[in-house]
C-alpha atoms as a PDB file:
ATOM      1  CA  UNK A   1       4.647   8.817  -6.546  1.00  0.00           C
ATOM      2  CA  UNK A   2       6.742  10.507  -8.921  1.00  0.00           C
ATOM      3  CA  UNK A   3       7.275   7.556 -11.157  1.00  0.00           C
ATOM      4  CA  UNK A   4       3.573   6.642 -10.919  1.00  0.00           C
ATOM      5  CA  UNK A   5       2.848  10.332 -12.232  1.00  0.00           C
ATOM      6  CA  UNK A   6       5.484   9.905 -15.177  1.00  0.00           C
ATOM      7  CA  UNK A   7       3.754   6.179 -16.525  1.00  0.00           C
ATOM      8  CA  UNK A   8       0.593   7.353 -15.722  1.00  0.00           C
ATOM      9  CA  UNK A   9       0.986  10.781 -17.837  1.00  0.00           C
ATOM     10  CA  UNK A  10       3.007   9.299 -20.719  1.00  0.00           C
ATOM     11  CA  UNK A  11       0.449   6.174 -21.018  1.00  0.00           C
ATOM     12  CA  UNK A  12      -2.749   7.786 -20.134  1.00  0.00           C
ATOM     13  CA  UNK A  13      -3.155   5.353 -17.153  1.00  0.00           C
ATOM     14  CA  UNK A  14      -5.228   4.721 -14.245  1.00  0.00           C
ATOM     15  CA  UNK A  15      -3.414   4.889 -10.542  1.00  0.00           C
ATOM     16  CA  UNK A  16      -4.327   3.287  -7.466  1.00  0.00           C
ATOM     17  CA  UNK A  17      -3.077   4.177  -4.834  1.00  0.00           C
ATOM     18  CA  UNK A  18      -3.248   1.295  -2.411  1.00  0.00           C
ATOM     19  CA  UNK A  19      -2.823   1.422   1.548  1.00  0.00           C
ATOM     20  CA  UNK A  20      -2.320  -2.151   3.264  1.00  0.00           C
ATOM     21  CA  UNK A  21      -3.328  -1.092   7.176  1.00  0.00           C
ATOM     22  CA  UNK A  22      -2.615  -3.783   9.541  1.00  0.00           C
ATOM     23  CA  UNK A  23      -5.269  -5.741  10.633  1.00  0.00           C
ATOM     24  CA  UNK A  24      -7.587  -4.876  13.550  1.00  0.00           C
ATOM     25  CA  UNK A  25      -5.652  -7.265  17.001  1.00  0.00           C
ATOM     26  CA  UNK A  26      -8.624  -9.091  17.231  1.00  0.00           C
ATOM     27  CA  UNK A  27      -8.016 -10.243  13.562  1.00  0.00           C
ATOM     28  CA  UNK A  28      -4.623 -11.843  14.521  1.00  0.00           C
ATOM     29  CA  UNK A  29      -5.892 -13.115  17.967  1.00  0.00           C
ATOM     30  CA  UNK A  30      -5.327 -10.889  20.126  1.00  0.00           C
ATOM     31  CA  UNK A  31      -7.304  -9.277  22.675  1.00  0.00           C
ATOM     32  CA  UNK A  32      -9.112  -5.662  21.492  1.00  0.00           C
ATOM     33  CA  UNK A  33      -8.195  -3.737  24.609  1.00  0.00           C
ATOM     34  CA  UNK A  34      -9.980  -0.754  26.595  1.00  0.00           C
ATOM     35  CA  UNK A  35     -11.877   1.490  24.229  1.00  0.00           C
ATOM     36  CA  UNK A  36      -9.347   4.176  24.141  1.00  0.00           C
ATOM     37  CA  UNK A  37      -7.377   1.948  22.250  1.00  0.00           C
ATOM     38  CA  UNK A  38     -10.144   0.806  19.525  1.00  0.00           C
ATOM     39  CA  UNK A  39     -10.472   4.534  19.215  1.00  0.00           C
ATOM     40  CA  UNK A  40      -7.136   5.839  18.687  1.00  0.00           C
ATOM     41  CA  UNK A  41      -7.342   2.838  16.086  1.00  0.00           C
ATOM     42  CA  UNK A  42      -9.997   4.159  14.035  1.00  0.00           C
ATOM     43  CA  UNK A  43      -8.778   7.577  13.916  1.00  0.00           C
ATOM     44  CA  UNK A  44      -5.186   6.381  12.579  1.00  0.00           C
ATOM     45  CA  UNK A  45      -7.320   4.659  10.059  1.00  0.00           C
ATOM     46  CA  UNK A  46      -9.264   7.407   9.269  1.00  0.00           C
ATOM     47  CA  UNK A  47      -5.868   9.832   8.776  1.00  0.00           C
ATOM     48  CA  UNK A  48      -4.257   6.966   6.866  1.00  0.00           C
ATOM     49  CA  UNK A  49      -7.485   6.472   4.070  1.00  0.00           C
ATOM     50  CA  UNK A  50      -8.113   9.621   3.889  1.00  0.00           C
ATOM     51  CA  UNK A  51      -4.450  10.612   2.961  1.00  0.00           C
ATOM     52  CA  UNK A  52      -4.554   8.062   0.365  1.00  0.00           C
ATOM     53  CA  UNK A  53      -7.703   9.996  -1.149  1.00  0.00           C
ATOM     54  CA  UNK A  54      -5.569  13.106  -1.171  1.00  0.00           C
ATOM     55  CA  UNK A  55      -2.995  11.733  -3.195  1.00  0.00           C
ATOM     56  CA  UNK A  56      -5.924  10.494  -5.421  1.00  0.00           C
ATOM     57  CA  UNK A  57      -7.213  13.298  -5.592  1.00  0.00           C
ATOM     58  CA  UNK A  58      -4.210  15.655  -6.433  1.00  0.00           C
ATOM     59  CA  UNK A  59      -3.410  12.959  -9.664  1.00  0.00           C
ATOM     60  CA  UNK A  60      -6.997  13.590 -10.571  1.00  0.00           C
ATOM     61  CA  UNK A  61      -6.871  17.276 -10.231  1.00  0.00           C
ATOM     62  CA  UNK A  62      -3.752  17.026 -12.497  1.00  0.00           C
ATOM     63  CA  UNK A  63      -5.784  14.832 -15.345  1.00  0.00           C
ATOM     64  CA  UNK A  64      -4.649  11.619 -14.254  1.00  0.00           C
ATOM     65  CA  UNK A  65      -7.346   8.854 -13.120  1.00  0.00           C
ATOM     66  CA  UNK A  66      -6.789   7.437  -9.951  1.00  0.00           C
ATOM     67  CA  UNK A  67      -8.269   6.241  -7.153  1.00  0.00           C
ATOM     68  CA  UNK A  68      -7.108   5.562  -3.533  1.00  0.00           C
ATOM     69  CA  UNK A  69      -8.039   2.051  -1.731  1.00  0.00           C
ATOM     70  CA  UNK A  70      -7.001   0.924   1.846  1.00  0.00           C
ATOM     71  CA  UNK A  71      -7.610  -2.108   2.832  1.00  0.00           C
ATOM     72  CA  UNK A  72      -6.849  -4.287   6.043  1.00  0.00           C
ATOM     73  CA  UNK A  73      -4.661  -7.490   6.372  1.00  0.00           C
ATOM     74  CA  UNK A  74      -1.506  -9.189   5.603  1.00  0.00           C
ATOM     75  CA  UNK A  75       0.175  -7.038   3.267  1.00  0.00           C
ATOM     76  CA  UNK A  76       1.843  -9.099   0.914  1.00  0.00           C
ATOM     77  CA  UNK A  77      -1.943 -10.864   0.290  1.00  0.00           C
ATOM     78  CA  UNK A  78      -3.298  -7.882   0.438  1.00  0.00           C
ATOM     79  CA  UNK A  79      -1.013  -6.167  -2.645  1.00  0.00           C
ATOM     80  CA  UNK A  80      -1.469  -9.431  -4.804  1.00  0.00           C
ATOM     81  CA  UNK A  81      -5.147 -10.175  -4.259  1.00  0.00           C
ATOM     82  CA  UNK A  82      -6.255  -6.515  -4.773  1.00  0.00           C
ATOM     83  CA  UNK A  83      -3.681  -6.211  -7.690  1.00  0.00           C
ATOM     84  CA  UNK A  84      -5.398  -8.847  -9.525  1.00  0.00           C
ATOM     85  CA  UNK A  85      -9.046  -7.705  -8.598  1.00  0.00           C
ATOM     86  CA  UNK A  86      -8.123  -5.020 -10.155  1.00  0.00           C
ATOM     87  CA  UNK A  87      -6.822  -5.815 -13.243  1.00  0.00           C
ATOM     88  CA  UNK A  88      -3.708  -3.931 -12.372  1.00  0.00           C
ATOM     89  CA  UNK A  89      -0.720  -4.068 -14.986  1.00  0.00           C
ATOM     90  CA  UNK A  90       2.408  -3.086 -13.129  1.00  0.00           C
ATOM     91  CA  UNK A  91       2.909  -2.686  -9.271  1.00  0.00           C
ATOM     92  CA  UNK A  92       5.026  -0.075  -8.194  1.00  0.00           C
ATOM     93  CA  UNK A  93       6.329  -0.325  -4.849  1.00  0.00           C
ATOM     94  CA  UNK A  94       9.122   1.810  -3.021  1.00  0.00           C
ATOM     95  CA  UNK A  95      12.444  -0.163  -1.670  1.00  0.00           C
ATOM     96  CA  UNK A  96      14.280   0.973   1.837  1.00  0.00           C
ATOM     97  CA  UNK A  97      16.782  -0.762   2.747  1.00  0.00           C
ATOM     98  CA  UNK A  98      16.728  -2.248   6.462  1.00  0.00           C
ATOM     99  CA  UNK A  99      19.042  -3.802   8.883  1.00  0.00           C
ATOM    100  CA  UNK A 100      20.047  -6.762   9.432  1.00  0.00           C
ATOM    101  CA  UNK A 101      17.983  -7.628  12.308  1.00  0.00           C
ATOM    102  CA  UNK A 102      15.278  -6.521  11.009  1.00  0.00           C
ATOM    103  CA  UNK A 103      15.329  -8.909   7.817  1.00  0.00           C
ATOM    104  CA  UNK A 104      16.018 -11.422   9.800  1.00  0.00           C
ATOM    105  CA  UNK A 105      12.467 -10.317  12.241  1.00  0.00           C
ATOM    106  CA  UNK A 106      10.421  -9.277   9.214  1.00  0.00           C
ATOM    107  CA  UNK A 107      11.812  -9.598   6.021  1.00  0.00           C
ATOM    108  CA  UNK A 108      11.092  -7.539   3.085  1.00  0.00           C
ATOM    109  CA  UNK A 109       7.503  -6.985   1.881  1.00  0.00           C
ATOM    110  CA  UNK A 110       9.642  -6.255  -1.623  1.00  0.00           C
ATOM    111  CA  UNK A 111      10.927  -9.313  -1.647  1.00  0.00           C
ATOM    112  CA  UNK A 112       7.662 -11.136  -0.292  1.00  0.00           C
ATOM    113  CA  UNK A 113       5.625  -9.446  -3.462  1.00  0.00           C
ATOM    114  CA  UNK A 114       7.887 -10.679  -6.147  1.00  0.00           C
ATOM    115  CA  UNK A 115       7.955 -13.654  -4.840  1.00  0.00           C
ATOM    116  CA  UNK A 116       3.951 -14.053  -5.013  1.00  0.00           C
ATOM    117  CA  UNK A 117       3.160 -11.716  -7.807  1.00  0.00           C
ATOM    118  CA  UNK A 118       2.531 -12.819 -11.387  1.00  0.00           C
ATOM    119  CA  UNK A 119       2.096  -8.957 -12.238  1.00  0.00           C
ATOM    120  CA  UNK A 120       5.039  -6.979 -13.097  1.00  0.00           C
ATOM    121  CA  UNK A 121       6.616  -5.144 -10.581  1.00  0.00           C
ATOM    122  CA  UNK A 122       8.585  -1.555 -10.631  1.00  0.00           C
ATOM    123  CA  UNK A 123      10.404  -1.289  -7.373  1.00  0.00           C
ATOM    124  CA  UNK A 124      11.353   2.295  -6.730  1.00  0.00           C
ATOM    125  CA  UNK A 125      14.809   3.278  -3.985  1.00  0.00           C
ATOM    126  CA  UNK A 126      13.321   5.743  -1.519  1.00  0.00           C
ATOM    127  CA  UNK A 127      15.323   8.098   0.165  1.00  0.00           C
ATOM    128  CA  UNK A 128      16.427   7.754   3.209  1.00  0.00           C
END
């Protein structure tokens, strides 16, 4: 976020800020469950959207344009396609480093988007 702020401010830039939520089970084939579970689903897609409008919304409050988007699906897809809908110059993207295991499970979505993006990318260490 902080980097975002910096090339946004020095370059008078737009931001999106762009959520990836996994898609819905019945999306990836699997069964939806009881209706407690659709709704605990909704609401941790409501929290997660509308966190992404706060951030939005504190850039904008600070002069900067931005906008927050979530969408649902396969994230590496996801980043790419709406990257180039767009028009977006430069993806930033944060970097944590994982085990072993799980590399081996899931890889990294890092490594997945520079693999698949044509756009530059500015991968950012986060904290751990």
């Amino acid at each position: 976020m902080n980097e975002a702020h910096k090339l946004a401010s020095k370059f008078e830039a737009k931001v999106w800020f762009i959520h990836i939520a996994a898609p819905d089970p019945d999306f990836v084939g699997l069964k939806v469950g009881p209706q407690y579970i659709r709704d605990t689903r909704a609401e941790d897609l409501r929290k997660e959207h509308k966190m992404i409008q706060e951030y939005a919304d504190k850039f904008t409050k600070e002069g900067i344009a931005a906008d927050g988007l979530m969408v649902q699906g396969p994230t590496t897809d996801m980043i790419v396609n709406e990257a180039k809908k767009l028009n977006i110059d430069l993806i930033i993207t944060g970097y944590q480093e994982h085990n072993f295991f799980y590399k081996v499970l899931y890889g990294s979505v890092t490594n997945h988007i520079i693999k698949a993006s044509k756009i530059p990318i500015m991968v950012i260490p986060l904290d751990e």
